[in-house]
N, C-alpha and C. Protein backbone atom coordinates (compact mmCIF):
# COMPACT_ATOMS: atom_id res chain seq x y z
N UNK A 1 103.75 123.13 85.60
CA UNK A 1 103.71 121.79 86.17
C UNK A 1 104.03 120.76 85.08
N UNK A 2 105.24 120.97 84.85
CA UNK A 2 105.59 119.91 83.48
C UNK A 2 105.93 118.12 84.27
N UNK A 3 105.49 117.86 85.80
CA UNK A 3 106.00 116.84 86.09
C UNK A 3 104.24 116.03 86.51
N UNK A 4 103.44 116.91 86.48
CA UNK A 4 101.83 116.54 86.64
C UNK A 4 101.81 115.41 86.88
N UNK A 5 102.30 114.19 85.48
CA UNK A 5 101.95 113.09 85.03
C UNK A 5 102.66 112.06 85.94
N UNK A 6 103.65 112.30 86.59
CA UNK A 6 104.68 111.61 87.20
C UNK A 6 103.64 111.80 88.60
N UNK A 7 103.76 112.78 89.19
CA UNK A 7 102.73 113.05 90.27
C UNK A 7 101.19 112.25 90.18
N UNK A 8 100.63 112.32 89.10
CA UNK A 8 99.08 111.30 88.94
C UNK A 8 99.47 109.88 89.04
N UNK A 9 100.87 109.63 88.53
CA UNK A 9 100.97 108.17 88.39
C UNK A 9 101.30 107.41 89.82
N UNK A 10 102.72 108.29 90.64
CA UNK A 10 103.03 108.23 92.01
C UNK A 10 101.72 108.34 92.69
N UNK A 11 100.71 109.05 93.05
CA UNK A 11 99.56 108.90 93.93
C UNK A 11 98.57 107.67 92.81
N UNK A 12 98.57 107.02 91.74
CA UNK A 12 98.02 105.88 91.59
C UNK A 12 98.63 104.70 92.21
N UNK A 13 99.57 104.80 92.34
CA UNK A 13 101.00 103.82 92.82
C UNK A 13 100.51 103.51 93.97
N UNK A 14 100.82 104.61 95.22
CA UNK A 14 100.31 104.59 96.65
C UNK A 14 98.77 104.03 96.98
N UNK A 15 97.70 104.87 96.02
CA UNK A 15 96.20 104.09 96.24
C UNK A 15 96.33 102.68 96.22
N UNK A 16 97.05 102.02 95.07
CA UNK A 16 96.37 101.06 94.74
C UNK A 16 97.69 99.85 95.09
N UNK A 17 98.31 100.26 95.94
CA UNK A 17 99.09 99.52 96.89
C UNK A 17 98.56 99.88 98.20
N UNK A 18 97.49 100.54 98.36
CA UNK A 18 96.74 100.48 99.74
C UNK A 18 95.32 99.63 99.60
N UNK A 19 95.16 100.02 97.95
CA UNK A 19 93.92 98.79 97.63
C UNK A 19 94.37 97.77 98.11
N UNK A 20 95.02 97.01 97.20
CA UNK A 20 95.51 95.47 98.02
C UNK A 20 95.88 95.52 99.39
N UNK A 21 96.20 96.16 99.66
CA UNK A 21 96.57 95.93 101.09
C UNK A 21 95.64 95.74 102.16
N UNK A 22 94.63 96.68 101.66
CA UNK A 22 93.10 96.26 102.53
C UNK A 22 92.82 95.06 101.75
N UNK A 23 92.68 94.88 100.80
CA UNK A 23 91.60 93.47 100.27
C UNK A 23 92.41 92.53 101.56
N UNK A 24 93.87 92.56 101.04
CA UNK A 24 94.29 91.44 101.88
C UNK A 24 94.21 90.99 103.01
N UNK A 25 94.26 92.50 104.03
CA UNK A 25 94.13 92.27 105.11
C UNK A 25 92.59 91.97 105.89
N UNK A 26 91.58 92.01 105.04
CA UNK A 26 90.37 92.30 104.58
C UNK A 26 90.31 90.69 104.96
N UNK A 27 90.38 90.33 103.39
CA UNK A 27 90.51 88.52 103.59
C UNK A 27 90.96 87.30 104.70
N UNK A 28 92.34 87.99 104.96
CA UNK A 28 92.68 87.27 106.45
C UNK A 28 92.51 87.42 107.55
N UNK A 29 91.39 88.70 107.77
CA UNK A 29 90.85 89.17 109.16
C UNK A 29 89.76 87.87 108.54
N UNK A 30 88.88 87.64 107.49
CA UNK A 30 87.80 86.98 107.41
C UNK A 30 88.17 85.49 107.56
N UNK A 31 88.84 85.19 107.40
CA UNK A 31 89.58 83.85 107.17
C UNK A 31 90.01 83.55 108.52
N UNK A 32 90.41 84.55 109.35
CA UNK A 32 90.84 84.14 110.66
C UNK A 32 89.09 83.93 111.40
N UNK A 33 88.29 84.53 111.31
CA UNK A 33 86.88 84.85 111.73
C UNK A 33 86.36 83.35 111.77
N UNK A 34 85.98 82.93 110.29
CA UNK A 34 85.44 81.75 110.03
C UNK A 34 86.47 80.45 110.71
N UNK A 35 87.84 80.44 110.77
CA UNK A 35 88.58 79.50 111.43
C UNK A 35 88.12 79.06 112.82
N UNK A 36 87.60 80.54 113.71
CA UNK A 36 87.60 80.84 114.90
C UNK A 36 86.03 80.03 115.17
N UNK A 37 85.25 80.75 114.48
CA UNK A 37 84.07 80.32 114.35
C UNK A 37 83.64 78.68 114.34
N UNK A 38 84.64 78.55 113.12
CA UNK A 38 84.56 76.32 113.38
C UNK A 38 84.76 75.66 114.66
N UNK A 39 85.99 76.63 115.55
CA UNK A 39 86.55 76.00 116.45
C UNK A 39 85.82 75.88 117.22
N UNK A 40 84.79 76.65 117.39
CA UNK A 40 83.80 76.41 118.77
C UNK A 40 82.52 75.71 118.26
């Protein structure tokens, strides 16, 4: 397995472009919440 390192780095790549992707979507589900919330 002389390509290991390429493989650990590609699945860090994918996690942590799914990290942000929840924070974000995370944030603007909350952001839409509290908007909703004022309105009434």
């Amino acid at each position: 397995m002389t390509d290991a390192g390429f493989v650990i780095a590609a699945y860090g790549v994918i996690l942590g472009g799914l990290a942000l992707y929840t924070v974000t979507l995370w944030r603007r589900l909350r952001a839409a919440a509290s908007r909703d919330d004022e309105g009434r």
